[in-house]
PDB file of N, CA and C in Angstrom:
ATOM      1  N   UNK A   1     110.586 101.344 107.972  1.00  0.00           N
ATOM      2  CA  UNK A   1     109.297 101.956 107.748  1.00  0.00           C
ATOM      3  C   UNK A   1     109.343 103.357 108.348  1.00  0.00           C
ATOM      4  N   UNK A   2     108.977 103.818 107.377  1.00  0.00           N
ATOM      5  CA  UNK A   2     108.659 105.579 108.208  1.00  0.00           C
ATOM      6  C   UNK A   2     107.133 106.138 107.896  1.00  0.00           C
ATOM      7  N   UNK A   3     106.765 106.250 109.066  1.00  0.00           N
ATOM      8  CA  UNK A   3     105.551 107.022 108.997  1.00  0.00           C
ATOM      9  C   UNK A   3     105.831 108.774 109.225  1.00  0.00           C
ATOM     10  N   UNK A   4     105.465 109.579 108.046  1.00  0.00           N
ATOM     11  CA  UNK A   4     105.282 110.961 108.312  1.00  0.00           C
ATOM     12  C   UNK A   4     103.858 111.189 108.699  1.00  0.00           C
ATOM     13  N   UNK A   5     104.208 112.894 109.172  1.00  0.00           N
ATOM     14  CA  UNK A   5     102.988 113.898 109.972  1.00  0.00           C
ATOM     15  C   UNK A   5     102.127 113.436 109.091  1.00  0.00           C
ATOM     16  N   UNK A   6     100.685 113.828 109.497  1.00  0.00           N
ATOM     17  CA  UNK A   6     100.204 114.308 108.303  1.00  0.00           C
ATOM     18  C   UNK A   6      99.467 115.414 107.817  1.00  0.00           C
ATOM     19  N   UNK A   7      99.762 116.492 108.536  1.00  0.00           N
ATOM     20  CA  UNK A   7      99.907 117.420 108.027  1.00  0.00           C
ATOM     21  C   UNK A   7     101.044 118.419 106.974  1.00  0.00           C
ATOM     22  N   UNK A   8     101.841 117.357 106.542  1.00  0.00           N
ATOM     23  CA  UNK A   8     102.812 117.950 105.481  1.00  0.00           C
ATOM     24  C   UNK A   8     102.796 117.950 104.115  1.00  0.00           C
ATOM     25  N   UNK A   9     103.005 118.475 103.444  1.00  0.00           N
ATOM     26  CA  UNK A   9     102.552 118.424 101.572  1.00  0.00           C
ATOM     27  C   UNK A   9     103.474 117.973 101.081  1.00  0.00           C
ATOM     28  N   UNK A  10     104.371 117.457 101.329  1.00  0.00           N
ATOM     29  CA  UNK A  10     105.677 117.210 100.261  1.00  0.00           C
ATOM     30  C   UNK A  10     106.996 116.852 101.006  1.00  0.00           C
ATOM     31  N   UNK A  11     107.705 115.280 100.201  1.00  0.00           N
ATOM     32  CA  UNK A  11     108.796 114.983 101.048  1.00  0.00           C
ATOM     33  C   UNK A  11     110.186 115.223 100.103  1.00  0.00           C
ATOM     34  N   UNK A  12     111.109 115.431 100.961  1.00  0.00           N
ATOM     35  CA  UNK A  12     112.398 115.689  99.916  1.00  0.00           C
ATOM     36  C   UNK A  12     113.110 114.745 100.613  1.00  0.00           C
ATOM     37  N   UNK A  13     114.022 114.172  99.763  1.00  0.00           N
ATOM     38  CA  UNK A  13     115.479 113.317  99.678  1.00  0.00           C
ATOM     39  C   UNK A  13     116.800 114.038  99.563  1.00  0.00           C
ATOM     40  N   UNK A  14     117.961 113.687 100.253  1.00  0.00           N
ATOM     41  CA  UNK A  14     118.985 114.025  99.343  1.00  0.00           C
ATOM     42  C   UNK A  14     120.093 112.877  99.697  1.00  0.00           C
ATOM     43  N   UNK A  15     121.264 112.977  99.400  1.00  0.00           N
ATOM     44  CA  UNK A  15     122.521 112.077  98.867  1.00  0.00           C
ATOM     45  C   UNK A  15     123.232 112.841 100.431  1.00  0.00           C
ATOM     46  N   UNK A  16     124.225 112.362 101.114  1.00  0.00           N
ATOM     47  CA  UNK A  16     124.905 112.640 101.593  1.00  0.00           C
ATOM     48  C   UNK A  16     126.226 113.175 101.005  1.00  0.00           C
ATOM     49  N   UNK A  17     126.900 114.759 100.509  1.00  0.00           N
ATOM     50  CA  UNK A  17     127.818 114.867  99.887  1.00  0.00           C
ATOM     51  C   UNK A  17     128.867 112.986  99.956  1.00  0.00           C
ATOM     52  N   UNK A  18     128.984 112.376 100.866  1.00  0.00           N
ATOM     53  CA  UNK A  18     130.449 111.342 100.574  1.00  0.00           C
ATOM     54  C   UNK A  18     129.816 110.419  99.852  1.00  0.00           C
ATOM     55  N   UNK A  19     128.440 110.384  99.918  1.00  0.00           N
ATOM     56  CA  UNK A  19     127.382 108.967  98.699  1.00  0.00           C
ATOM     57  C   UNK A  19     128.043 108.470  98.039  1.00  0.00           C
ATOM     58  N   UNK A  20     128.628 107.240  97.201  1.00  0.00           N
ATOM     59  CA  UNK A  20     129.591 106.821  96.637  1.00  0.00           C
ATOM     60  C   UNK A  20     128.575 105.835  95.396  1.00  0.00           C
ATOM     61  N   UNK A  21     127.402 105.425  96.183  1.00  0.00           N
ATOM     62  CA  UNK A  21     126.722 104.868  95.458  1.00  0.00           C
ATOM     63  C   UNK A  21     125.294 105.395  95.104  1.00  0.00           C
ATOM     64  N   UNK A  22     124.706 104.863  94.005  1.00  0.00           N
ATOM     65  CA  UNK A  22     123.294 105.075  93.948  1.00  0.00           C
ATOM     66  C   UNK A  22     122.106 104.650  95.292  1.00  0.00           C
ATOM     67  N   UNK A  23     120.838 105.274  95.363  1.00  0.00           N
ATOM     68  CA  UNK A  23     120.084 104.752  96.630  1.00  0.00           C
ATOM     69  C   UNK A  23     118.755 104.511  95.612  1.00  0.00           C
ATOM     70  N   UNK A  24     118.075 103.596  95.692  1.00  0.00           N
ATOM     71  CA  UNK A  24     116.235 103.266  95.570  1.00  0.00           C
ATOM     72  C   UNK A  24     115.867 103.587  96.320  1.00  0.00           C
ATOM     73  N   UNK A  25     114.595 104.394  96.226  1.00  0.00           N
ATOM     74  CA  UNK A  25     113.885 104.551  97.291  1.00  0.00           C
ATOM     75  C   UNK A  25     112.055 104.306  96.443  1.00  0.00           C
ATOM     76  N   UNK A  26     111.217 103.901  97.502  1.00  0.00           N
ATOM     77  CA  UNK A  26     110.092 103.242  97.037  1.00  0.00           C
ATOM     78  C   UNK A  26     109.061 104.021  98.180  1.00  0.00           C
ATOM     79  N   UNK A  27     108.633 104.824  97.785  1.00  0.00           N
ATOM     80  CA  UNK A  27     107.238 105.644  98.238  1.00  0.00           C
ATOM     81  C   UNK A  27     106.325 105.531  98.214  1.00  0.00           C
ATOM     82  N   UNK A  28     105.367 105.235  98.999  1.00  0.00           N
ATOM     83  CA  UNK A  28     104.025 104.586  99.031  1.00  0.00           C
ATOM     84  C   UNK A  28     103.255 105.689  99.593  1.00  0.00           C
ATOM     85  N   UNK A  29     102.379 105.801  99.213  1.00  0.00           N
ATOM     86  CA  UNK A  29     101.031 106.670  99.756  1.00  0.00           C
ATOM     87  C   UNK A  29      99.546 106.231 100.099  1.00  0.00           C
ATOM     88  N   UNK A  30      99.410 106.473 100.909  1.00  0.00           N
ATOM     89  CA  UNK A  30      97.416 106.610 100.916  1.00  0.00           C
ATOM     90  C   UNK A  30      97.022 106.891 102.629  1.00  0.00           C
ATOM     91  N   UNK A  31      95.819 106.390 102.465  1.00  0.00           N
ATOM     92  CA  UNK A  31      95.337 107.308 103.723  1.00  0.00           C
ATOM     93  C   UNK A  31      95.226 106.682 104.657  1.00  0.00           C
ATOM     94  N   UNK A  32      95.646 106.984 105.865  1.00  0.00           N
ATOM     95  CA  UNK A  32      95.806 106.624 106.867  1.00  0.00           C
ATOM     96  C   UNK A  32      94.636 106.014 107.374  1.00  0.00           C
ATOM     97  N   UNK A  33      94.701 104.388 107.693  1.00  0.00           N
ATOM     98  CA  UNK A  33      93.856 103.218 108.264  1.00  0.00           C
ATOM     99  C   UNK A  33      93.584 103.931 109.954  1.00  0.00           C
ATOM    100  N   UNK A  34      94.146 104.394 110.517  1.00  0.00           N
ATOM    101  CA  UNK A  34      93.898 104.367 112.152  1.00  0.00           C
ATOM    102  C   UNK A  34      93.790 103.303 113.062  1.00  0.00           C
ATOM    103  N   UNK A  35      94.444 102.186 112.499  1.00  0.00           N
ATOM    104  CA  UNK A  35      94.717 101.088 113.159  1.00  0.00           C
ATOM    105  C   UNK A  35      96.098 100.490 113.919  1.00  0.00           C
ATOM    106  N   UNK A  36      95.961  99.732 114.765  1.00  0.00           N
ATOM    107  CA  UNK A  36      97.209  99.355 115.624  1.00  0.00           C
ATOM    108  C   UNK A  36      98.060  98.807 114.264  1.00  0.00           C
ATOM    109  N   UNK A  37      99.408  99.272 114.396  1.00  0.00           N
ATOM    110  CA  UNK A  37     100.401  98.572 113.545  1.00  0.00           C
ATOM    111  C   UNK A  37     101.585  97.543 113.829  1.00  0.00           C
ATOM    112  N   UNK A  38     101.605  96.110 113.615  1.00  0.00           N
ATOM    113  CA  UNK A  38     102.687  95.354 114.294  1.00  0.00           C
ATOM    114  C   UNK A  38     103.700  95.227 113.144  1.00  0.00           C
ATOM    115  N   UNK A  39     104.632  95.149 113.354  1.00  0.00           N
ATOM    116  CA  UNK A  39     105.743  94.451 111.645  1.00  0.00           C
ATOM    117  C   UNK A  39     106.967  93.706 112.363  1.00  0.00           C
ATOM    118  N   UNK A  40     107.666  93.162 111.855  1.00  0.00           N
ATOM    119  CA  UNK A  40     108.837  92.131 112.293  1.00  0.00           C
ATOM    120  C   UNK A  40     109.036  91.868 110.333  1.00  0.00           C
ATOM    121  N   UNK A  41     110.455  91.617 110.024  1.00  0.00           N
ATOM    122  CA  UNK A  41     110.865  91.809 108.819  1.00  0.00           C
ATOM    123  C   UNK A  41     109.795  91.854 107.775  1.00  0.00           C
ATOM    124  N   UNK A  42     109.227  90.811 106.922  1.00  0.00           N
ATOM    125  CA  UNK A  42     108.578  91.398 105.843  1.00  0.00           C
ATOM    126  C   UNK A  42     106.856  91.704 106.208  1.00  0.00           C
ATOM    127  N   UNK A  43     106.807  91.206 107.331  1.00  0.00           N
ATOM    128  CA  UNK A  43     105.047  91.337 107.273  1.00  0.00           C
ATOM    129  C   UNK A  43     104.527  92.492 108.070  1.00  0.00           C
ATOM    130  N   UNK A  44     103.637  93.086 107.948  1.00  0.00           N
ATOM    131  CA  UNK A  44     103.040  94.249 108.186  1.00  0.00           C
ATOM    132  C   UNK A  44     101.518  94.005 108.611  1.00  0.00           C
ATOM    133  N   UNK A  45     101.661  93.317 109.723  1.00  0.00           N
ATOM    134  CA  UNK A  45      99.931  93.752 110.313  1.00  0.00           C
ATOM    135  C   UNK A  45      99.474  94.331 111.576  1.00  0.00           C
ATOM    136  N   UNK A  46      98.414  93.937 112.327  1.00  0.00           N
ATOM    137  CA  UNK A  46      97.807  94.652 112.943  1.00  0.00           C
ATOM    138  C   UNK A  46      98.309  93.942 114.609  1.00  0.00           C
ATOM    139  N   UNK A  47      98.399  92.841 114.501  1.00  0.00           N
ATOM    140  CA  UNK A  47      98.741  92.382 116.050  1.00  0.00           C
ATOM    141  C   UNK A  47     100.132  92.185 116.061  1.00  0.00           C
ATOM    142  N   UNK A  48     100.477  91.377 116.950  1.00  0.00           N
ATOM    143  CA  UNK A  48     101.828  90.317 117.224  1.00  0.00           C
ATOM    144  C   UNK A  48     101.285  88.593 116.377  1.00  0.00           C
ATOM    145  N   UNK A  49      99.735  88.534 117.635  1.00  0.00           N
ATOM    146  CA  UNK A  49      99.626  87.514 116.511  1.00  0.00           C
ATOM    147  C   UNK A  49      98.861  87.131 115.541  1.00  0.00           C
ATOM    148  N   UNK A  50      98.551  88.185 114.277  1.00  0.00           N
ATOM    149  CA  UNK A  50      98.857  88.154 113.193  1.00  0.00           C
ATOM    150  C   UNK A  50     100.032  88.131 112.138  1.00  0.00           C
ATOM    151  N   UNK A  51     101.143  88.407 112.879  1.00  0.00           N
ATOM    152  CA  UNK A  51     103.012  88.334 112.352  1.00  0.00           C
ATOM    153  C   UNK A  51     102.960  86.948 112.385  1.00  0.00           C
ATOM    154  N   UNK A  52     102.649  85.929 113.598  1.00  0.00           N
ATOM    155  CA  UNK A  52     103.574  84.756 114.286  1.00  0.00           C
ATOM    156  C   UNK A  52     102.439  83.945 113.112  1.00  0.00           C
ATOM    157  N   UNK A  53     101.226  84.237 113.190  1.00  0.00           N
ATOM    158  CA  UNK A  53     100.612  83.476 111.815  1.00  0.00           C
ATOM    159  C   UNK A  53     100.782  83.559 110.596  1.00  0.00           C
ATOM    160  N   UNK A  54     101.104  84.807 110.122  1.00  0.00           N
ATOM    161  CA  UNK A  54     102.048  85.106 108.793  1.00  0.00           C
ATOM    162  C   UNK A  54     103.082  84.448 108.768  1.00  0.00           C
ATOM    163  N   UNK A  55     103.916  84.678 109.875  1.00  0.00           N
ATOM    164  CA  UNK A  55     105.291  83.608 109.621  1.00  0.00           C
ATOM    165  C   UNK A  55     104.716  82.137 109.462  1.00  0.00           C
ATOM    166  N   UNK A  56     103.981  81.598 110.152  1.00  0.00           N
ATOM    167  CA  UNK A  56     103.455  80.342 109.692  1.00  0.00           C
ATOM    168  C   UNK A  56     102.742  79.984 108.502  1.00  0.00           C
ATOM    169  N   UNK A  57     102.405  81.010 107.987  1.00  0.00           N
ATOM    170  CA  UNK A  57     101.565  80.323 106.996  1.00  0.00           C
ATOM    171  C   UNK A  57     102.784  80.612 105.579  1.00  0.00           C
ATOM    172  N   UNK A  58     103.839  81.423 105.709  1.00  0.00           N
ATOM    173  CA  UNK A  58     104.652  81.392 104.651  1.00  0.00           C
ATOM    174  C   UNK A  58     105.087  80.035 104.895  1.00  0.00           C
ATOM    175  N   UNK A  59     105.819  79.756 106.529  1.00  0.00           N
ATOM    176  CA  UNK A  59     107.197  78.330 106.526  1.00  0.00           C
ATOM    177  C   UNK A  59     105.618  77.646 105.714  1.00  0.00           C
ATOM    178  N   UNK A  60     104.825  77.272 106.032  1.00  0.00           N
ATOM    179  CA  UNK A  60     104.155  76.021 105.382  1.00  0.00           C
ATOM    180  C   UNK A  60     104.062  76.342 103.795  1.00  0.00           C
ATOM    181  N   UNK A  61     104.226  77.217 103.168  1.00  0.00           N
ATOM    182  CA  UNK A  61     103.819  77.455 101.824  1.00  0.00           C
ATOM    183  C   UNK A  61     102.446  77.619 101.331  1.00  0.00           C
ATOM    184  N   UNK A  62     101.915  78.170 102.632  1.00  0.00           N
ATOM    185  CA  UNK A  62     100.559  78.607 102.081  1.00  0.00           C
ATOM    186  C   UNK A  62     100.548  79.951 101.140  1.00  0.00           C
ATOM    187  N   UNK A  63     101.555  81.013 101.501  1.00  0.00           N
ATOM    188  CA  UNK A  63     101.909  82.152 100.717  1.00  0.00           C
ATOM    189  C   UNK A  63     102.562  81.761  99.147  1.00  0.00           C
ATOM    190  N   UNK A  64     102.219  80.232  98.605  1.00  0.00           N
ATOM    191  CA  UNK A  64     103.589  80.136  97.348  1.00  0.00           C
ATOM    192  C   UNK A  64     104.615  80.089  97.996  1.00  0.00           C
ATOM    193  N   UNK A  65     105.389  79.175  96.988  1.00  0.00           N
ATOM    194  CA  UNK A  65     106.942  79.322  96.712  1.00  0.00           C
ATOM    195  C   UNK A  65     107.405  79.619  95.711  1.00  0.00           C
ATOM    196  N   UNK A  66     108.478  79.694  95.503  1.00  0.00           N
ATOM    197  CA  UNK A  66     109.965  80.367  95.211  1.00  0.00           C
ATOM    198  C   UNK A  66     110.237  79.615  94.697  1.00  0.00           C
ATOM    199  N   UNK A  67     110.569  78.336  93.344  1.00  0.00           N
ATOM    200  CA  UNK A  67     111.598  78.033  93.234  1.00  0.00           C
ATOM    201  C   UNK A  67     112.902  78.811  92.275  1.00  0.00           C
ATOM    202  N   UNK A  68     113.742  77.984  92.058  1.00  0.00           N
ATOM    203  CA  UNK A  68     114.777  78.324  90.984  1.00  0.00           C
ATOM    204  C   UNK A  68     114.404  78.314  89.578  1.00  0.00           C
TER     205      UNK A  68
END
């Protein structure tokens, strides 16, 4: 996760000349909440424990599953 200034107008990318492969990159915008931010791999909230309940409520499958 990267949070920029926000006072800046515009972000640039580039390739490292040795890049060998292609990169995705996925840019998100909007306006800044002003709230405490917690994250641990996919979840993104506001405490610690709001994460440890996210992780719980995926293991139980309250978020859906996945199958094959």
């Amino acid at each position: 996760m990267v949070i920029f200034e926000r006072d800046g107008d515009e972000v640039s990318l580039a390739a490292h000349e040795s890049a060998e492969s292609p990169l995705d990159v996925l840019l998100i915008a909007g306006v800044p909440l002003n709230e405490p931010i917690a994250r641990y791999g996919p979840f993104v909230m506001n405490t610690e424990a709001e994460i440890h309940q996210a992780f719980a409520d995926f293991r139980s499958g309250r978020m859906g599953l996945i199958t094959n």
